[in-house]
Protein backbone atom coordinates (compact mmCIF):
# COMPACT_ATOMS: atom_id res chain seq x y z
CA UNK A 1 123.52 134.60 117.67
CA UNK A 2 126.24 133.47 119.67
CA UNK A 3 129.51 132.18 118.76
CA UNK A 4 132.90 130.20 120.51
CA UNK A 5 136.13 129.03 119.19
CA UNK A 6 137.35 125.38 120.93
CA UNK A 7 140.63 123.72 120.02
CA UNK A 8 142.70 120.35 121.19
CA UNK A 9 146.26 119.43 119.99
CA UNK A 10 144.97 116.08 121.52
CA UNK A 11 145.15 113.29 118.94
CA UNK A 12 146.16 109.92 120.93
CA UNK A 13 143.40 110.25 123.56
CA UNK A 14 139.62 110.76 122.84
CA UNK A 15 138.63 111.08 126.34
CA UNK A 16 141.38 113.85 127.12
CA UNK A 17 140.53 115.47 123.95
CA UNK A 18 136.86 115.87 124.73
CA UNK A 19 137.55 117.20 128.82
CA UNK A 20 139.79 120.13 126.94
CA UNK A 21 136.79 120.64 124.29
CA UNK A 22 133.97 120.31 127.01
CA UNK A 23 135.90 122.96 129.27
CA UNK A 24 136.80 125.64 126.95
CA UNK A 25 133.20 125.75 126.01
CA UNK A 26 131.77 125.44 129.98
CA UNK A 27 133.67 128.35 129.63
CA UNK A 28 132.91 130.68 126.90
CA UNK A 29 129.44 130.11 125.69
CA UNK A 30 125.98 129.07 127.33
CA UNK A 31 123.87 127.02 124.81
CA UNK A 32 120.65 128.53 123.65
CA UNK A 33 117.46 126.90 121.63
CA UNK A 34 119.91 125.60 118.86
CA UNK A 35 123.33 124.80 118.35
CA UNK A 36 125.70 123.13 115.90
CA UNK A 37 129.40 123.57 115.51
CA UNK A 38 131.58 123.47 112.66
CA UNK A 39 134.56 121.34 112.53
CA UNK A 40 137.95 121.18 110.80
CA UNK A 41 140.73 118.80 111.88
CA UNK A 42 143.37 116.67 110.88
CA UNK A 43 142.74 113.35 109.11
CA UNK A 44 144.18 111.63 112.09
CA UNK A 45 141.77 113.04 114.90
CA UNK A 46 139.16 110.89 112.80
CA UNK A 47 141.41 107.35 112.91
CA UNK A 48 142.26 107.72 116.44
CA UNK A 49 138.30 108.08 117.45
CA UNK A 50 138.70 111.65 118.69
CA UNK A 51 136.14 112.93 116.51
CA UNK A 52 133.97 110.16 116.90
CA UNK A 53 134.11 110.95 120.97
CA UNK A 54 133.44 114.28 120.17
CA UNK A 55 130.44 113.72 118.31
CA UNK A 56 128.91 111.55 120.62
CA UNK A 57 129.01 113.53 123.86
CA UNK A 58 128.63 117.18 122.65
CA UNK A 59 125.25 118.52 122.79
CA UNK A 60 124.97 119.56 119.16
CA UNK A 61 125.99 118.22 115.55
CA UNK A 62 129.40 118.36 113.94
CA UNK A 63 130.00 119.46 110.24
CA UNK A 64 132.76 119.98 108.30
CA UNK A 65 135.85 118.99 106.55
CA UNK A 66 139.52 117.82 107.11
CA UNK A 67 142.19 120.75 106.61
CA UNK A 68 146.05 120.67 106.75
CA UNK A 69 145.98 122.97 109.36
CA UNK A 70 143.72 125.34 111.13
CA UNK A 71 143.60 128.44 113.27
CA UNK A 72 141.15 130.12 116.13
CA UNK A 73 141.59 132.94 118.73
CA UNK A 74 145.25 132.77 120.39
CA UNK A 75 145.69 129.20 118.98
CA UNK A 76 147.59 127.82 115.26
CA UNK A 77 148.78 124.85 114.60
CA UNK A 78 148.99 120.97 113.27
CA UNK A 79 148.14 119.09 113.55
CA UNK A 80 144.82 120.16 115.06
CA UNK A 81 141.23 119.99 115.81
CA UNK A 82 139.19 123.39 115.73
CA UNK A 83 135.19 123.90 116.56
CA UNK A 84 133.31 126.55 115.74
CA UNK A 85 130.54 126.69 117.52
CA UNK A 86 127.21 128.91 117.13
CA UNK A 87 124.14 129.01 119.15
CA UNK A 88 120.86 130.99 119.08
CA UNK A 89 117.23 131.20 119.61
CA UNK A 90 116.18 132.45 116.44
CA UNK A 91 117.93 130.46 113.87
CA UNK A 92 117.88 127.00 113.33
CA UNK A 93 120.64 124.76 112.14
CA UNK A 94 119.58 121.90 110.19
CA UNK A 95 122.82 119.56 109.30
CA UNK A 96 122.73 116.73 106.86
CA UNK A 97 125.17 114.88 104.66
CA UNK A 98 124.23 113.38 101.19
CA UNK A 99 124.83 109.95 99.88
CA UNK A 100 127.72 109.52 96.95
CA UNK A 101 127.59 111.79 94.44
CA UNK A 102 130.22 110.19 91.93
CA UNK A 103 127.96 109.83 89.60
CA UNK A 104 125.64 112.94 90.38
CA UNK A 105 125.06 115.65 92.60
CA UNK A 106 121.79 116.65 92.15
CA UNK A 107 119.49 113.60 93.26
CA UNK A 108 121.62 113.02 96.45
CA UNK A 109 121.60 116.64 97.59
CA UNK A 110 118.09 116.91 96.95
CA UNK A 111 117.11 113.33 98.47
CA UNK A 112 119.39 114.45 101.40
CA UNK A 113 117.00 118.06 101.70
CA UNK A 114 114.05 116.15 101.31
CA UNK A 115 114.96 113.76 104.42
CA UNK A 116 116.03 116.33 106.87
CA UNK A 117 114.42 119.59 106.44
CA UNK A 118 110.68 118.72 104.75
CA UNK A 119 108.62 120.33 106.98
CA UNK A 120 110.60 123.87 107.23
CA UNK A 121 108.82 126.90 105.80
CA UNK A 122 110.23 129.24 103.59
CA UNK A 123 114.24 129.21 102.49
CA UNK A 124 116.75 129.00 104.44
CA UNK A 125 119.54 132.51 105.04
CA UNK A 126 122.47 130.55 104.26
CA UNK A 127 123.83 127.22 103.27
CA UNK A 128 127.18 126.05 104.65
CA UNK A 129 128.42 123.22 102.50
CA UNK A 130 131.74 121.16 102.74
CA UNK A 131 132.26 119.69 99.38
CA UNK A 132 134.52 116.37 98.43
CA UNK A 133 137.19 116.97 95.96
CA UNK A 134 136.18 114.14 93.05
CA UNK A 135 137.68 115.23 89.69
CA UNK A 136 135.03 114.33 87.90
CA UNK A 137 132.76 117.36 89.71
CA UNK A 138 133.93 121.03 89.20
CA UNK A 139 133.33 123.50 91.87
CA UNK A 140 130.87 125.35 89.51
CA UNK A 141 128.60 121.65 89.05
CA UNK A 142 127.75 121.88 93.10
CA UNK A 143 127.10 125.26 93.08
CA UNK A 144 124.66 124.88 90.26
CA UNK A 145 122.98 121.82 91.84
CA UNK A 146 122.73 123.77 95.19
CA UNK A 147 120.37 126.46 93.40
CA UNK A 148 118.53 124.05 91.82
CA UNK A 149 117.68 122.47 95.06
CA UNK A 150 117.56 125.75 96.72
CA UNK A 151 117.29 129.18 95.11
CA UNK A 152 118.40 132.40 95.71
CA UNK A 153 120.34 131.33 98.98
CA UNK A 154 123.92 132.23 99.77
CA UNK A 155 126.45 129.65 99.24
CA UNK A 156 129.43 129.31 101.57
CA UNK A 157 132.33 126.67 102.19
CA UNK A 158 135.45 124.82 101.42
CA UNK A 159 136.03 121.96 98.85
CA UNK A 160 138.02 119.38 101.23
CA UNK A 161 141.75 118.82 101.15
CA UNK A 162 144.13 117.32 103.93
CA UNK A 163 147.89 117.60 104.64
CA UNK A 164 149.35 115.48 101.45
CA UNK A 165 151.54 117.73 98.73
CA UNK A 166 148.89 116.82 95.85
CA UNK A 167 146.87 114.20 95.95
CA UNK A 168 144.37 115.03 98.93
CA UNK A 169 143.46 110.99 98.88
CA UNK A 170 142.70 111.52 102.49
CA UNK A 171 140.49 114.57 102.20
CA UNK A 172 137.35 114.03 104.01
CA UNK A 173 133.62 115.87 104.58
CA UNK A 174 132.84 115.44 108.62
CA UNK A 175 129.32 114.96 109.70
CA UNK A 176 128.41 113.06 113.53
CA UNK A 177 131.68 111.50 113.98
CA UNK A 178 131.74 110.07 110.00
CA UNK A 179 133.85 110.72 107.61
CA UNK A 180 133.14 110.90 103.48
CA UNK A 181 135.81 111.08 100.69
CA UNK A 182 132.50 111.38 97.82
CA UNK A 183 129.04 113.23 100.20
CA UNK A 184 128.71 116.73 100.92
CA UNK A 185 127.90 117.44 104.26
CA UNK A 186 126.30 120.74 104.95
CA UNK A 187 124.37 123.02 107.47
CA UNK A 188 121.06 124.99 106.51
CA UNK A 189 120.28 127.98 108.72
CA UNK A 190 116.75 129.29 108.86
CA UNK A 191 116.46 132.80 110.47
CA UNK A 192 117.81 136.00 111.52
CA UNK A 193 121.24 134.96 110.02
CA UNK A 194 122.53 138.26 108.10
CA UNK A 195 125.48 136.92 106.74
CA UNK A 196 128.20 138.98 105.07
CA UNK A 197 131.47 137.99 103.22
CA UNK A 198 134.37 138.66 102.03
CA UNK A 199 136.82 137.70 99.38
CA UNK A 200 140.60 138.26 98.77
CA UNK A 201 142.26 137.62 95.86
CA UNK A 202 145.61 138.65 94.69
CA UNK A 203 145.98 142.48 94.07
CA UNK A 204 145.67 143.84 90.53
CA UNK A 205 148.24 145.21 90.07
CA UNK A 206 149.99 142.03 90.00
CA UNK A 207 148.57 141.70 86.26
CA UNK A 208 151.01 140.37 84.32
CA UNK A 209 150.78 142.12 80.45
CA UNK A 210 148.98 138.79 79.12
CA UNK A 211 144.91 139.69 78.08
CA UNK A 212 143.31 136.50 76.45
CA UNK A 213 139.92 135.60 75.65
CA UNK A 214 138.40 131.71 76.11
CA UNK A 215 137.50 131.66 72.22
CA UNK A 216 136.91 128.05 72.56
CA UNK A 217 135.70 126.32 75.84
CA UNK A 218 133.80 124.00 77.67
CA UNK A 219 133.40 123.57 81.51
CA UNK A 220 137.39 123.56 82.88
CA UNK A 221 138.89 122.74 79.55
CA UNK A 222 139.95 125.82 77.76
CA UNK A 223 140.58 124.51 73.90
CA UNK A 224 141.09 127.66 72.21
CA UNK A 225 142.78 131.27 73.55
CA UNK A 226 142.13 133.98 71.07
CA UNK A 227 141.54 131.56 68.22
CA UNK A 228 144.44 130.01 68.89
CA UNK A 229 145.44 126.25 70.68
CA UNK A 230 145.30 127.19 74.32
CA UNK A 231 149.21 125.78 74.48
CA UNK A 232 150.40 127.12 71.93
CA UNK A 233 149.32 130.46 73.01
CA UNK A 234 151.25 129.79 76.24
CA UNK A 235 153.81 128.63 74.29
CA UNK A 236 154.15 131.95 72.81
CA UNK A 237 154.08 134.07 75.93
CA UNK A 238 157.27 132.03 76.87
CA UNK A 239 158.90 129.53 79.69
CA UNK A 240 155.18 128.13 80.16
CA UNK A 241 155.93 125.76 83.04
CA UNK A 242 156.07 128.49 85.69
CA UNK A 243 152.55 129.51 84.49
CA UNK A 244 150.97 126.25 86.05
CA UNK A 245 150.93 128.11 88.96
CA UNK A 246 149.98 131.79 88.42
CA UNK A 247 146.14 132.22 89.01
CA UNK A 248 143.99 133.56 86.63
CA UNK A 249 141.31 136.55 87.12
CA UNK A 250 138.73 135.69 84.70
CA UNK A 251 135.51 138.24 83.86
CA UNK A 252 133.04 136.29 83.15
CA UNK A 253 131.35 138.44 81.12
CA UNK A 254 129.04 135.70 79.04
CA UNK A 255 127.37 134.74 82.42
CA UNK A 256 123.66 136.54 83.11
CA UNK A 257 124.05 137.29 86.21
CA UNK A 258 127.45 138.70 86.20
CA UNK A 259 128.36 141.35 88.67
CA UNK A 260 131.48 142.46 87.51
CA UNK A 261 133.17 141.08 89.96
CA UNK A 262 136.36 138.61 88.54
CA UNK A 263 136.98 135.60 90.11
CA UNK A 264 140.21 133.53 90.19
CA UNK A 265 141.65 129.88 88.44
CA UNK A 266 144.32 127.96 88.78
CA UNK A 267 145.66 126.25 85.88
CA UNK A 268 145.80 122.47 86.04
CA UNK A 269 147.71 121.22 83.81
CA UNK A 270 147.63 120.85 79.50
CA UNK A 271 145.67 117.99 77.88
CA UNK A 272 147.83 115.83 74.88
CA UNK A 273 145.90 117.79 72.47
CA UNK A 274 147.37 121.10 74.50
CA UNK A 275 143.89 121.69 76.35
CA UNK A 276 144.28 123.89 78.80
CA UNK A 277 142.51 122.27 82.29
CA UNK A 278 141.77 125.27 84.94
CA UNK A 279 140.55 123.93 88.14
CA UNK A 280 137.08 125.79 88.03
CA UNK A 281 134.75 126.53 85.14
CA UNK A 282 135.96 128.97 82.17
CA UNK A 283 132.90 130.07 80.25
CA UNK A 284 133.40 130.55 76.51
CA UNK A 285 133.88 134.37 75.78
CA UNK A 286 135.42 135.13 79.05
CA UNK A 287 138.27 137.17 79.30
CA UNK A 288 141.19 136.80 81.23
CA UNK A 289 145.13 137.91 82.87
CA UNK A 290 147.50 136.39 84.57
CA UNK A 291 148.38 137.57 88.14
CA UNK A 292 151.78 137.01 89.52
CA UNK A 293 151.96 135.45 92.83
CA UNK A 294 154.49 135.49 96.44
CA UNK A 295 154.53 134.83 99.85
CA UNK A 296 154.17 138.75 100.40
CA UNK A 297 150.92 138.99 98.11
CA UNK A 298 149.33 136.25 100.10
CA UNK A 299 149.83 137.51 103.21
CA UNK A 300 149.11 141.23 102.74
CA UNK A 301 145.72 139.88 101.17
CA UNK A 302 144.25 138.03 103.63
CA UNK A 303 145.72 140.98 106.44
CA UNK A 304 144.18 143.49 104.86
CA UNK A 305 140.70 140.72 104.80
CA UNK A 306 140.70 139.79 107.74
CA UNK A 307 141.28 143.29 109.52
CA UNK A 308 137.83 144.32 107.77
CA UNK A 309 135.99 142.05 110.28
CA UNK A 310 136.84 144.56 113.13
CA UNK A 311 135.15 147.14 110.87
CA UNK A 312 132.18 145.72 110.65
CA UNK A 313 128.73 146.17 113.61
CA UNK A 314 126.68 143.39 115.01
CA UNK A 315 129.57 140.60 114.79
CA UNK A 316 129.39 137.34 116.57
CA UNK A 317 132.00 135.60 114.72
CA UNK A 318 133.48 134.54 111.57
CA UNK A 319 134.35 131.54 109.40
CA UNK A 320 137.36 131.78 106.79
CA UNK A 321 138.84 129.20 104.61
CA UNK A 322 142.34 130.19 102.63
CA UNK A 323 142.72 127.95 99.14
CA UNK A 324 145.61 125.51 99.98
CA UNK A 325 147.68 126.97 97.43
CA UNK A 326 148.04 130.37 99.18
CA UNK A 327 149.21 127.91 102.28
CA UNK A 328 151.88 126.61 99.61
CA UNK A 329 153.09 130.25 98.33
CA UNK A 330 153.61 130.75 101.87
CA UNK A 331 155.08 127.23 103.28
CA UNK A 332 159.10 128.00 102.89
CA UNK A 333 159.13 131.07 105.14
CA UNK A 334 156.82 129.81 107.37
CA UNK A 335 154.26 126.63 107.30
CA UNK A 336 151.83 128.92 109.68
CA UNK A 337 152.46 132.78 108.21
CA UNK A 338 149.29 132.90 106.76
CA UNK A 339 147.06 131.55 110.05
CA UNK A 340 148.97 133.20 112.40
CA UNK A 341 148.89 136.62 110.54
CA UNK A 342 145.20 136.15 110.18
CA UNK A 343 145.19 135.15 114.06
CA UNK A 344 146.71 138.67 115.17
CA UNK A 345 144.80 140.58 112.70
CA UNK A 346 141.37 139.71 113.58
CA UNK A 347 140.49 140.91 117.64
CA UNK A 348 139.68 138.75 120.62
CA UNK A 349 136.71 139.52 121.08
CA UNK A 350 135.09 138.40 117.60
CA UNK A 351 135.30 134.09 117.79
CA UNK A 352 136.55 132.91 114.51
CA UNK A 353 138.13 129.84 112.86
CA UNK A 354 139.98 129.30 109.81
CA UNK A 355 141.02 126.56 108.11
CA UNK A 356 142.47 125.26 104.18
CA UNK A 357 140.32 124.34 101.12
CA UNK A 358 141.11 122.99 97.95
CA UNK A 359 138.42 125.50 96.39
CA UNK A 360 136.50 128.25 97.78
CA UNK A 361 132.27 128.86 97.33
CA UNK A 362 131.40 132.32 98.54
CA UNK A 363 128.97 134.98 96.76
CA UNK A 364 130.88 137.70 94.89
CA UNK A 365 128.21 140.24 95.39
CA UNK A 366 124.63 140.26 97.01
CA UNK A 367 121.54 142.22 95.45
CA UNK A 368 118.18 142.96 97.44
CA UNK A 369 119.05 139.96 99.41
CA UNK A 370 120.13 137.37 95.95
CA UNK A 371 123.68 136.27 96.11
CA UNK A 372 126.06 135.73 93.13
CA UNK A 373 127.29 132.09 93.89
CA UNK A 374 130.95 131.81 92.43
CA UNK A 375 133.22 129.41 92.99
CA UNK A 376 137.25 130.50 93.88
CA UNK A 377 140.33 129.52 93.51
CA UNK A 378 143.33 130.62 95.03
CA UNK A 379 141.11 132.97 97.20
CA UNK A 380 140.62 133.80 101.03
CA UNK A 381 136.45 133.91 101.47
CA UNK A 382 135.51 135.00 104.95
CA UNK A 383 132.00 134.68 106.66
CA UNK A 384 130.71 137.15 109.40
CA UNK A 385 127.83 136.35 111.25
């Protein structure tokens, strides 16, 4: 496999856009057998028709999501329009998009399979997937309908956000110059993939001296924190505001295929009946501690991530996606610490891209070739290829 970064600041002027694109990739990359490049950009690259141009005249399908902002080799910034492009011989890239999954995941993704890839033999080596963020969905739910569809196949991509403080309304998933606020769009790659990943979370150390255990649960709602109202437990550790936004590690020890391996949540918010809503799943019996959070944490994180690329043999690139609220620990110093760290850390020779999710799905662990699916929060999940 090879791989190429491509960039434009260009947002007013599709045809301009696409002779910056066209040339940067003239220049770094000949096509092989097949081709398909991921995409992140601004919500306004899709309004002004640059993405549509884009998708029209380049010789291979566009998939992705909208980000606040992005970064590749020697370039960060926003607002602005990143490809990552991979080509080989010997894998295939099959991309698709579903219909609305509002009111279900499963049927569309699998309708969506069905259409696109029927007469491919075997599984496919790894799934990228670029999810909408609907409320009523939780990371976990399109994870699980993934394996159903698809088995035993590593699971890797954002959930969508876009440059807004909170509400993401303009979050979109990219496929062929459309845009979706409520389909996942997604690549499947059949072949000599060999994916790897990696995850960064905040250190451990960080633990504040808080252990509590999900006596009560179900899905994001915690009721019940050592047999106790989930609020009023908070209530008792003191000043429970600032805790909204101190992620969680939570072992999810109750799960039967758990590694080990913790992952992180983000508290939501409290329900009128002091229900505490994570932003990912919270099995019942799982254990958990609070980890304190700064600018400094973030960015020694994904540094120390992101230089563990270089370590690695056989790389022809990497996709990374940072949860937007590691962007927001991070925003007073600097709007673009955490990119442009990552930017210097990782070498020029390896093409890369990295862009901001609203929820991370990356394995925590592979065995004999099965991944541990897990949905993140407040995580940096990398990609090597």
């Amino acid at each position: 496999m090879k791989c190429a970064s491509l960039y434009t600041y260009e947002i007013d002027h599709p045809e301009k856009a696409l002779g910056e694109v066209k040339a940067q990739l003239d220049a770094k990359l000949k096509l092989l057998k097949y081709s398909v490049g991921v995409v992140m950009c601004h919500p306004e690259f899709i309004a002004s028709g640059v993405l549509g141009c884009l998708s029209e005249n380049l010789p291979f399908d566009l998939v992705g999501s909208t980000s606040s902002s992005q970064c590749i080799n020697g370039q960060a910034g926003e607002p602005i329009l990143t490809i990552f492009v991979m080509t080989a011989d010997d894998v295939q890239f099959i991309a698709g998009v579903t219909s609305p999954v509002n009111d279900g995941i499963e049927g569309p993704l699998q309708s969506s399979i069905n259409k696109i890839s029927p007469d491919q033999p075997g599984s496919p080596s790894l799934i990228l997937a670029f999810t909408p963020l609907l409320l009523p969905h939780s990371g976990e739910a399109y994870i699980r309908a993934w394996e159903q569809a698809i088995p035993n196949v590593p699971i890797f991509g954002p959930v969508t956000v876009d440059d807004s403080a909170d509400s993401y309304e303009d979050s979109q998933t990219l496929f062929r110059g459309g845009s979706y606020i409520d389909a996942v769009s997604f690549v499947l790659c059949y072949g000599n993939v060999n994916p790897r990943f990696i995850i960064g979370t905040l250190p451990v150390d960080k633990a504040l001296p808080f252990i509590g255990t999900a006596t009560k649960s179900s899905g994001t709602s915690v009721h019940e924190i050592n047999d106790m109202n989930a609020r009023r437990y908070f209530d008792g550790i003191g000043t429970i505001e600032k805790f909204l936004l101190v992620p969680f590690a939570i072992h999810q020890k109750k799960r039967q295929d758990y590694d080990g391996i913790p992952v992180i949540r983000s508290m939501a918010t409290f329900a009128e009946d002091g229900t505490a809503i994570f932003r990912g799943e919270v099995d019942q019996g799982s254990s958990f501690t609070m980890l304190a959070c700064n600018d400094n944490d973030v960015l020694e994180t994904s540094r120390q991530k992101a230089e563990q690329i270089d370590e690695m043999e056989n790389v022809a690139g990497a996709l990374l996606f940072s949860c937007i609220g590691r962007r927001m620990a991070t925003i007073t110093p600097n709007p673009l610490a955490e990119l442009q760290l990552v930017k210097d850390a990782i070498s020029p020779d390896v093409p890369f891209m990295m862009g901001y999710a609203g929820g991370e799905m990356c394995p925590t662990s592979m065995t004999n070739g099965i991944p541990v699916n897990r949905f993140h929060n407040h995580s940096i999940i990398i990609l090597v290829v």
